[in-house]
PDB file of N, CA and C in Angstrom:
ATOM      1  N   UNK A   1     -50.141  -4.734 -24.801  1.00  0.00           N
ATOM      2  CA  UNK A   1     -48.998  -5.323 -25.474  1.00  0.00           C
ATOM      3  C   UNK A   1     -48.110  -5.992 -24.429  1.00  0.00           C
ATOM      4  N   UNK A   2     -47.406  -7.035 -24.722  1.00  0.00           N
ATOM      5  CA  UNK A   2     -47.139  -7.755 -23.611  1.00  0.00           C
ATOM      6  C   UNK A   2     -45.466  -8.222 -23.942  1.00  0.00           C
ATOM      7  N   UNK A   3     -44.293  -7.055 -23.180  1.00  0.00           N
ATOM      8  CA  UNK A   3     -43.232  -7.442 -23.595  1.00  0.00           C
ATOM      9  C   UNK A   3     -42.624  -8.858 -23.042  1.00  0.00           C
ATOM     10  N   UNK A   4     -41.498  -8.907 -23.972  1.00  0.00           N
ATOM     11  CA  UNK A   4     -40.927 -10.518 -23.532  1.00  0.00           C
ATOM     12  C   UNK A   4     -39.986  -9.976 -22.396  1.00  0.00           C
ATOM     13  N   UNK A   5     -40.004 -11.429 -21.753  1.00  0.00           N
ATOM     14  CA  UNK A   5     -39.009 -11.312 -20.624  1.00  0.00           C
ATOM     15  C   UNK A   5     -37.635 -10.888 -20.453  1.00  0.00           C
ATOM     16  N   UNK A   6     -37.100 -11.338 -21.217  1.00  0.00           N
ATOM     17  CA  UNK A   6     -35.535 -10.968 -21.817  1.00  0.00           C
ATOM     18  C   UNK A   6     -35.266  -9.539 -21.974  1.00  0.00           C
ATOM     19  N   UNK A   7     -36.599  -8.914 -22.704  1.00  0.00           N
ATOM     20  CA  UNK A   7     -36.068  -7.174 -22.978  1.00  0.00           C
ATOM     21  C   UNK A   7     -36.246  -6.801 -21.451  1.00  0.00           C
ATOM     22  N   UNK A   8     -37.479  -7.432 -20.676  1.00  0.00           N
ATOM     23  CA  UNK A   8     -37.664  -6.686 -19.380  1.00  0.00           C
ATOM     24  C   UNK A   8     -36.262  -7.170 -18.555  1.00  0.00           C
ATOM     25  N   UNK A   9     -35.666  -7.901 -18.722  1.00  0.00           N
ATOM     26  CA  UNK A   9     -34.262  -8.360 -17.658  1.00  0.00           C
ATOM     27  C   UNK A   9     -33.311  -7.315 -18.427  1.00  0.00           C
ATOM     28  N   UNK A  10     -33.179  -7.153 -19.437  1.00  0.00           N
ATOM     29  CA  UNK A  10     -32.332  -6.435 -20.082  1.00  0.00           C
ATOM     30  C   UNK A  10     -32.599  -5.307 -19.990  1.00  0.00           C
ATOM     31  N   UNK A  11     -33.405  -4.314 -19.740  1.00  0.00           N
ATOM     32  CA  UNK A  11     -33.458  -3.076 -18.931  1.00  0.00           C
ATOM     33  C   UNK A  11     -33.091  -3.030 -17.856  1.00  0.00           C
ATOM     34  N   UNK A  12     -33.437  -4.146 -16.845  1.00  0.00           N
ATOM     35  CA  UNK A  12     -32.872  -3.882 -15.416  1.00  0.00           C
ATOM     36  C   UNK A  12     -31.915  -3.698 -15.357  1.00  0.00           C
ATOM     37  N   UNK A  13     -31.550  -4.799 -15.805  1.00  0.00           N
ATOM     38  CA  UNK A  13     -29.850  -4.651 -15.969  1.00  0.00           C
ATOM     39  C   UNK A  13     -29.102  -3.988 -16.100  1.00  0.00           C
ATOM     40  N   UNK A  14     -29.555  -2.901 -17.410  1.00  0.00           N
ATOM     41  CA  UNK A  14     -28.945  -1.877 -17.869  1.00  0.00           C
ATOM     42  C   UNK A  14     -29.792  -0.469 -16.962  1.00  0.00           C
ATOM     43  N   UNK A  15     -30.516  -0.899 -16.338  1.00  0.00           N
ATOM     44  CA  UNK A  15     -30.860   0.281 -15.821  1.00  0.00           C
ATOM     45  C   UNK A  15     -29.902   0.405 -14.090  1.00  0.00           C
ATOM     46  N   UNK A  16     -30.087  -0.522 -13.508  1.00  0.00           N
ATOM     47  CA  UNK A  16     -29.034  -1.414 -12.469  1.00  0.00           C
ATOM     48  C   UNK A  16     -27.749  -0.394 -12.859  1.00  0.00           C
ATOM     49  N   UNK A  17     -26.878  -1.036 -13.760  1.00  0.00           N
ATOM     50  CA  UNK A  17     -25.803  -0.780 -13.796  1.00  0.00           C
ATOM     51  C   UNK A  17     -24.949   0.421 -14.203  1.00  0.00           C
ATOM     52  N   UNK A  18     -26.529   1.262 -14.784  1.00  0.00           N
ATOM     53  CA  UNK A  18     -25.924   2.766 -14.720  1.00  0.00           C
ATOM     54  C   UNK A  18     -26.447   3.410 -13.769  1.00  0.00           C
ATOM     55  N   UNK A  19     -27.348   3.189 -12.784  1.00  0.00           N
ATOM     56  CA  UNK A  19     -27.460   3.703 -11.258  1.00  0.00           C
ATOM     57  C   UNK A  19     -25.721   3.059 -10.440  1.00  0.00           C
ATOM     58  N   UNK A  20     -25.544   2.484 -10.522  1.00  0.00           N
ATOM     59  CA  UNK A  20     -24.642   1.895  -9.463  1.00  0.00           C
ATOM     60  C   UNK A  20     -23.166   2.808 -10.013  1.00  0.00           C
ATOM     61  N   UNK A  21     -23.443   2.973 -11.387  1.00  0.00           N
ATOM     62  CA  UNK A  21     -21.861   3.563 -11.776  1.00  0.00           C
ATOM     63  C   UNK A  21     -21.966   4.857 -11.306  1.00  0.00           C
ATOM     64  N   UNK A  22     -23.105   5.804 -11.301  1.00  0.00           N
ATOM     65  CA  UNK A  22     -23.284   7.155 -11.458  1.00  0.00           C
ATOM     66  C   UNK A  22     -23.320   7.367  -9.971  1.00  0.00           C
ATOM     67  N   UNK A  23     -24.189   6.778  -8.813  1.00  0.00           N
ATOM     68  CA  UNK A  23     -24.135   6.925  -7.401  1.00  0.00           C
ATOM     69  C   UNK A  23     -22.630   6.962  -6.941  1.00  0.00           C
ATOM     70  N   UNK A  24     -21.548   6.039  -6.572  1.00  0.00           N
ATOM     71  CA  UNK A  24     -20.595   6.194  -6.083  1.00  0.00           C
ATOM     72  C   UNK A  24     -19.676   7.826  -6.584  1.00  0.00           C
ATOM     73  N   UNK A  25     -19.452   7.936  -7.857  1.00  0.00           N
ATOM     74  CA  UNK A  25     -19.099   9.074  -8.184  1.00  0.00           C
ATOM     75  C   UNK A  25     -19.536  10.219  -7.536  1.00  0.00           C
ATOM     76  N   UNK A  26     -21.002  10.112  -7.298  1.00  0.00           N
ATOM     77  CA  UNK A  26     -21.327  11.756  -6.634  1.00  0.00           C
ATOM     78  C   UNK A  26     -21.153  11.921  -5.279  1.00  0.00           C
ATOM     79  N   UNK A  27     -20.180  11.125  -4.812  1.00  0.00           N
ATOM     80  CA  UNK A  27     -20.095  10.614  -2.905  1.00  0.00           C
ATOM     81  C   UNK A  27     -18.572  10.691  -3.012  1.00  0.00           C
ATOM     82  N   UNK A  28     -18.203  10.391  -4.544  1.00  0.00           N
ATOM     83  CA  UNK A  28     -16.305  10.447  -4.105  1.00  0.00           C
ATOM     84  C   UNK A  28     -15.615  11.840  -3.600  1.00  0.00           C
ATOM     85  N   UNK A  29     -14.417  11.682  -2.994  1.00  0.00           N
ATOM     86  CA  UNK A  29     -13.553  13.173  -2.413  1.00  0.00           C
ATOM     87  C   UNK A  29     -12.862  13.245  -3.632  1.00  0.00           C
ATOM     88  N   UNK A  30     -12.119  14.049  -3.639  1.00  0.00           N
ATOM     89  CA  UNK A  30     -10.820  14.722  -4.841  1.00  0.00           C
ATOM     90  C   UNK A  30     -10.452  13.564  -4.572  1.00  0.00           C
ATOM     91  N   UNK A  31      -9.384  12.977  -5.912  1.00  0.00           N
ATOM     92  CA  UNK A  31      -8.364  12.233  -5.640  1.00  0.00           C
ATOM     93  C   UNK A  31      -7.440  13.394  -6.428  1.00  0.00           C
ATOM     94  N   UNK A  32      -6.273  13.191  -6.104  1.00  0.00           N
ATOM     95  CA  UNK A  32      -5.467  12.864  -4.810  1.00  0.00           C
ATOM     96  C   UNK A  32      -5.669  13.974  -3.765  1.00  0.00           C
ATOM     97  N   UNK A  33      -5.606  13.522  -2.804  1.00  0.00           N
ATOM     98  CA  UNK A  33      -5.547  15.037  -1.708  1.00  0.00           C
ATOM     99  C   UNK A  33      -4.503  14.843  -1.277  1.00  0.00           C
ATOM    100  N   UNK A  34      -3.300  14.506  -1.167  1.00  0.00           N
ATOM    101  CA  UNK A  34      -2.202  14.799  -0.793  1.00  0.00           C
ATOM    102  C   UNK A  34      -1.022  14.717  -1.912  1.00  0.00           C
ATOM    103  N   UNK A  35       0.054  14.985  -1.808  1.00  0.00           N
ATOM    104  CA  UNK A  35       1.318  14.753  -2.827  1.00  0.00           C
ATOM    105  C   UNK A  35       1.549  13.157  -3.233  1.00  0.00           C
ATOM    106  N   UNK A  36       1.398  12.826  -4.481  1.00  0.00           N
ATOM    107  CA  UNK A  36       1.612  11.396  -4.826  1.00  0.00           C
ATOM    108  C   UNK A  36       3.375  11.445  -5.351  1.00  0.00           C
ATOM    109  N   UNK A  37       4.030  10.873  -4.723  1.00  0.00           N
ATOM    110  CA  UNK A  37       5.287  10.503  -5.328  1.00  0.00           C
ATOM    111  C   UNK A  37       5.295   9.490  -6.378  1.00  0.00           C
ATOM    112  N   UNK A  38       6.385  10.055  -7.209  1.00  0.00           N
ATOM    113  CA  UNK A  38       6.657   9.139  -8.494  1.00  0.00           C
ATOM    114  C   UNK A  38       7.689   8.611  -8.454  1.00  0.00           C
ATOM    115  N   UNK A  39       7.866   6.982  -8.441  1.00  0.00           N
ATOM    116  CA  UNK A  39       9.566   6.602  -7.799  1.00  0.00           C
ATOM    117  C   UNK A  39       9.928   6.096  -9.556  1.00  0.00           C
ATOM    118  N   UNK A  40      11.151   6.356  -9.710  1.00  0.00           N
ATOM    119  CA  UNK A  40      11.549   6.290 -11.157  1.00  0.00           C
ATOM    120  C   UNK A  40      13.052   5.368 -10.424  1.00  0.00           C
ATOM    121  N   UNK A  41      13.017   4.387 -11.504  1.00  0.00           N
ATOM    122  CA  UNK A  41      13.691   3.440 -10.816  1.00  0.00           C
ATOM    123  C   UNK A  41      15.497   4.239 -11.828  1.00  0.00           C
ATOM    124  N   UNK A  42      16.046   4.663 -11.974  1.00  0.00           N
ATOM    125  CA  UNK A  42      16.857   5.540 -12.927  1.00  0.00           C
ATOM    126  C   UNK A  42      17.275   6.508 -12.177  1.00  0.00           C
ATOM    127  N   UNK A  43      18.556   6.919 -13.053  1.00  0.00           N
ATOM    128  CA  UNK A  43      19.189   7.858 -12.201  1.00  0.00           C
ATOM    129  C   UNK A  43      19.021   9.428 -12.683  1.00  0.00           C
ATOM    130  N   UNK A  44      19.375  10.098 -12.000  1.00  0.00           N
ATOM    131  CA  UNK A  44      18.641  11.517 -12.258  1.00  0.00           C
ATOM    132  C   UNK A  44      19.614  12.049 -13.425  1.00  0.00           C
ATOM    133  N   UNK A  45      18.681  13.125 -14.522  1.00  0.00           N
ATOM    134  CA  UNK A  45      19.117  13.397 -16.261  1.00  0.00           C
ATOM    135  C   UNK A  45      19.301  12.363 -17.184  1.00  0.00           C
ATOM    136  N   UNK A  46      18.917  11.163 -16.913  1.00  0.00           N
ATOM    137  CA  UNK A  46      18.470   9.949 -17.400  1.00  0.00           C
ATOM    138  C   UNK A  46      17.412  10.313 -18.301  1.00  0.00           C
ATOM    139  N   UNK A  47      17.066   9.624 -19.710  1.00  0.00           N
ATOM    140  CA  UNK A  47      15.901   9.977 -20.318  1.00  0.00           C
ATOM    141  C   UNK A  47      14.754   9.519 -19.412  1.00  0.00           C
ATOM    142  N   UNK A  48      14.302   8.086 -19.017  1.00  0.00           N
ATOM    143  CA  UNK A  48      13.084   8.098 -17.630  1.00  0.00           C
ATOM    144  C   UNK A  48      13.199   9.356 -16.729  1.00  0.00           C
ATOM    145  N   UNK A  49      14.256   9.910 -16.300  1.00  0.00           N
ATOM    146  CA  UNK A  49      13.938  10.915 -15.437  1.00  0.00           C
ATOM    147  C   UNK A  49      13.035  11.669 -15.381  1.00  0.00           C
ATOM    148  N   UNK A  50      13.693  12.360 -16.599  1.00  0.00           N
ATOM    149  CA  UNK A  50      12.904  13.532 -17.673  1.00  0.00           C
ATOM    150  C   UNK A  50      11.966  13.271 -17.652  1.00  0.00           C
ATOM    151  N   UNK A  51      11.556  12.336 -18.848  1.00  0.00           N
ATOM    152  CA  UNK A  51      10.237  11.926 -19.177  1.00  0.00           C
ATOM    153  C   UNK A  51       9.178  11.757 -18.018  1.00  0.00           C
ATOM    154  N   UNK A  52       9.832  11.673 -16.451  1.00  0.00           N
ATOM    155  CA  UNK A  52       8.592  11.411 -15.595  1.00  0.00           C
ATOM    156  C   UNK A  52       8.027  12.918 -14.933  1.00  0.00           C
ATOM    157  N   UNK A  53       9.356  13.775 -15.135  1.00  0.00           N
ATOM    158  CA  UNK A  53       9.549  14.793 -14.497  1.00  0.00           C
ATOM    159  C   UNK A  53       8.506  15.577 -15.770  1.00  0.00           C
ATOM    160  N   UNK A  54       8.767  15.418 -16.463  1.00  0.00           N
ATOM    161  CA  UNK A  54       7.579  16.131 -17.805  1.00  0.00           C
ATOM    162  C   UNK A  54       6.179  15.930 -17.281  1.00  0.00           C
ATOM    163  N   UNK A  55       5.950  14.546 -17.332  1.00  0.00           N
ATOM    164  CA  UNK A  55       5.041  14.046 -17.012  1.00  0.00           C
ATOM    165  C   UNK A  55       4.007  14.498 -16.107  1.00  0.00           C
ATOM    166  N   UNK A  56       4.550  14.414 -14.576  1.00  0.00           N
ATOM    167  CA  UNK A  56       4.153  14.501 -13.344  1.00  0.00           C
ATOM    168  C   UNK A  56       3.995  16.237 -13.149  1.00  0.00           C
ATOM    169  N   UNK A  57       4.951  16.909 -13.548  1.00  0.00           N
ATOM    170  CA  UNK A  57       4.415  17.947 -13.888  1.00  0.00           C
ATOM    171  C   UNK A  57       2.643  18.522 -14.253  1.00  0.00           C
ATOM    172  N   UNK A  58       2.849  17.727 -15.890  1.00  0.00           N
ATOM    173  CA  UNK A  58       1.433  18.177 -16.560  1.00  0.00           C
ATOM    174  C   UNK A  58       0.264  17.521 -15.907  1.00  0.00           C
ATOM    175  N   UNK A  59       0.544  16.225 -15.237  1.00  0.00           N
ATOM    176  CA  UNK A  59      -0.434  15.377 -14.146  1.00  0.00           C
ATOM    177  C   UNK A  59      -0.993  16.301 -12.992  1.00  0.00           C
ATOM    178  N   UNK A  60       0.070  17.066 -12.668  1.00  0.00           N
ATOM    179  CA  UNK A  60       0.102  17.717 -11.250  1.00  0.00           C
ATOM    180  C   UNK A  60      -0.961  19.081 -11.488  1.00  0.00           C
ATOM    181  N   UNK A  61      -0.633  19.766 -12.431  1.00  0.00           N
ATOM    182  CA  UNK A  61      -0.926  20.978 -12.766  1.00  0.00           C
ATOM    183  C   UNK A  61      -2.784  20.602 -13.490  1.00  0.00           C
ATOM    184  N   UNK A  62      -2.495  19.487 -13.483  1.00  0.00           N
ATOM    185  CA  UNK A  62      -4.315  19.106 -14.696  1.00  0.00           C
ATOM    186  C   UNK A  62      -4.857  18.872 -13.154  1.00  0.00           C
ATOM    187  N   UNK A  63      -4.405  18.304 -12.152  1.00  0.00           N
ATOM    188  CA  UNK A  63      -4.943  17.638 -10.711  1.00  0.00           C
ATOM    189  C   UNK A  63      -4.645  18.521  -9.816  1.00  0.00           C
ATOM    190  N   UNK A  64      -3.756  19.751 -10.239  1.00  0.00           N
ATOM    191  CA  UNK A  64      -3.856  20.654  -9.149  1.00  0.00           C
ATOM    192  C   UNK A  64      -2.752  19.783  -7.549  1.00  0.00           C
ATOM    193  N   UNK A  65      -2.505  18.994  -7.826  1.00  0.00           N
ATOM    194  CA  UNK A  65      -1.365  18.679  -6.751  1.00  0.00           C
ATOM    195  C   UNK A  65      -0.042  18.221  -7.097  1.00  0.00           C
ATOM    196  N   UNK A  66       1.017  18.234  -6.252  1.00  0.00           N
ATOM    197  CA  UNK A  66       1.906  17.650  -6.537  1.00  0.00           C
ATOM    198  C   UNK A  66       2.221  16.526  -6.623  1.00  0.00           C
ATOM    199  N   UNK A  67       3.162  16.276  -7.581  1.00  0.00           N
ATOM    200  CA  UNK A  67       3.547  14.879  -7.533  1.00  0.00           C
ATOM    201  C   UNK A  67       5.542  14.877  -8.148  1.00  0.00           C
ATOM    202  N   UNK A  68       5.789  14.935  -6.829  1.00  0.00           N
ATOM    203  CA  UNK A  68       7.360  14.368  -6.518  1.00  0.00           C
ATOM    204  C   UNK A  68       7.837  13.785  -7.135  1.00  0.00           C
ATOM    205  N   UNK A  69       9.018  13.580  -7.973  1.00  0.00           N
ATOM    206  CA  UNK A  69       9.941  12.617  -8.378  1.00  0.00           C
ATOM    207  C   UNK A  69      11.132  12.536  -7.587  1.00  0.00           C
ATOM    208  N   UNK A  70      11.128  10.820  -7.486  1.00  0.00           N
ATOM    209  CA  UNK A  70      12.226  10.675  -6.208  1.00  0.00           C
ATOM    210  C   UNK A  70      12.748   8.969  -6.958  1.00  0.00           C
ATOM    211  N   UNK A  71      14.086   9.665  -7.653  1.00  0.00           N
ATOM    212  CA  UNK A  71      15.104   8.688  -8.222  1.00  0.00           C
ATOM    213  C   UNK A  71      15.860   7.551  -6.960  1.00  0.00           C
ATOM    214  N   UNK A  72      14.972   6.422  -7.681  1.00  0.00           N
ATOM    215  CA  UNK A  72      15.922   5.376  -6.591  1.00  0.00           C
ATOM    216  C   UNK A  72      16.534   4.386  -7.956  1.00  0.00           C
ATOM    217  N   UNK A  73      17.880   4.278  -8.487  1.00  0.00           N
ATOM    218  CA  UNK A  73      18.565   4.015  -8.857  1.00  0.00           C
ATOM    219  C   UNK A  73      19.085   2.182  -8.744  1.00  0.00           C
ATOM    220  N   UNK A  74      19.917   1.554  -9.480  1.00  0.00           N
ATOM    221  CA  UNK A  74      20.708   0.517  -8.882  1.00  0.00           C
ATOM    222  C   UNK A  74      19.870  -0.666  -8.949  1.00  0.00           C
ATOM    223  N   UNK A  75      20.555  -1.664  -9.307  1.00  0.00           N
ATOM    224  CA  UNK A  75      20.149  -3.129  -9.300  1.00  0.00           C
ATOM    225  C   UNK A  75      19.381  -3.068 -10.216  1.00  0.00           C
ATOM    226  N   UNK A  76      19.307  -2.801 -11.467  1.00  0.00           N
ATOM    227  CA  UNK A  76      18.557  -2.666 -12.964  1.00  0.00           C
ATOM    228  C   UNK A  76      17.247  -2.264 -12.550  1.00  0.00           C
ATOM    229  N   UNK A  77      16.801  -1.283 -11.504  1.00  0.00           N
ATOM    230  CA  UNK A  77      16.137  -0.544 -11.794  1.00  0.00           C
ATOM    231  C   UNK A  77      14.937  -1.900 -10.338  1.00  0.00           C
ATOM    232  N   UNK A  78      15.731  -2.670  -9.747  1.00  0.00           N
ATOM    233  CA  UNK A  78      14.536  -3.551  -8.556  1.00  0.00           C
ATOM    234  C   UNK A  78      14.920  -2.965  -7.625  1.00  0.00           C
ATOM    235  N   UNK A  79      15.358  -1.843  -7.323  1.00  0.00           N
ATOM    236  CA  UNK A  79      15.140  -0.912  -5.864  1.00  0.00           C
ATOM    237  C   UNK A  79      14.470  -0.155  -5.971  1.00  0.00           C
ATOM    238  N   UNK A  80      13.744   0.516  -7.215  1.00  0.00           N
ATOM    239  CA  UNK A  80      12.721   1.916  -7.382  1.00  0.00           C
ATOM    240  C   UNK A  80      11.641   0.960  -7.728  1.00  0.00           C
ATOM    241  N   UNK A  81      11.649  -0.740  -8.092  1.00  0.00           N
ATOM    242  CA  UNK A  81      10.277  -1.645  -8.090  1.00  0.00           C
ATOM    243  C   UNK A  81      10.302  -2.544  -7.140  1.00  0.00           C
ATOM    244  N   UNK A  82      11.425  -2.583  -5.914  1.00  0.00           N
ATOM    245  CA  UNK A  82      10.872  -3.124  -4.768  1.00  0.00           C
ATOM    246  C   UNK A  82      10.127  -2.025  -3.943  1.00  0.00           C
ATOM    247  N   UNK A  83      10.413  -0.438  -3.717  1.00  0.00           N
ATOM    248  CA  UNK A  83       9.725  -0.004  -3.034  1.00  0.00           C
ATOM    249  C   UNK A  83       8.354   0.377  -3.885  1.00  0.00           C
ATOM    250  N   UNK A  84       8.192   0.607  -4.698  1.00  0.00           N
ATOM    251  CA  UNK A  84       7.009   0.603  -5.573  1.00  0.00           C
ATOM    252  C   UNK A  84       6.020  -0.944  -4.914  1.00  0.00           C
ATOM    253  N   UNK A  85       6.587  -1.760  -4.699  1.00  0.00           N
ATOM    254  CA  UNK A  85       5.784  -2.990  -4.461  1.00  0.00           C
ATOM    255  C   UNK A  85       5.140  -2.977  -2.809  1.00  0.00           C
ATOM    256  N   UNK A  86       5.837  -2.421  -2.077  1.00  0.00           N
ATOM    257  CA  UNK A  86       6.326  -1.875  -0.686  1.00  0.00           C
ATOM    258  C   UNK A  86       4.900  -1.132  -0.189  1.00  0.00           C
ATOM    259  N   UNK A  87       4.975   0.016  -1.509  1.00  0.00           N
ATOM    260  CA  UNK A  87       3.768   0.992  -1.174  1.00  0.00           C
ATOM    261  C   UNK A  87       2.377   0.599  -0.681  1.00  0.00           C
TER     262      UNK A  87
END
């Protein structure tokens, strides 16, 4: 029986591209291995505060690391997204 070309490219392909997804994964380290800070551009007891401080919490505790909240305030909120840009 003599398949057509198209199904045989279309296996590679698909065979290709779930080797390539599945290899890198079994070579990756933890992410994160160190403390990821969360810059919240707002000032602290602010609803963003909260809400990141909730957040980063349940992030931290599912990932097992910390993750900091560190309120940088002022200029509608482009000093906690200039250093965000910075990073």
């Amino acid at each position: 029986m003599r398949v057509p070309t198209s199904t045989t490219v279309a296996i590679a392909v698909l065979t290709a591209s779930v080797w390539s997804t599945t290899c890198p994964a079994q070579s990756a380290t933890a992410y994160p291995s160190k403390p990821v800070k969360v810059i919240v551009g707002f000032p602290p007891a602010s609803g963003a505060d909260i809400m990141a401080r909730v957040i980063a919490q349940r992030v931290g505790d599912a990932l097992g690391q910390q993750f900091p909240v560190d309120n940088r305030p002022g200029a509608g909120s482009s000093i906690g997204a200039g250093i965000v840009a910075k990073s």
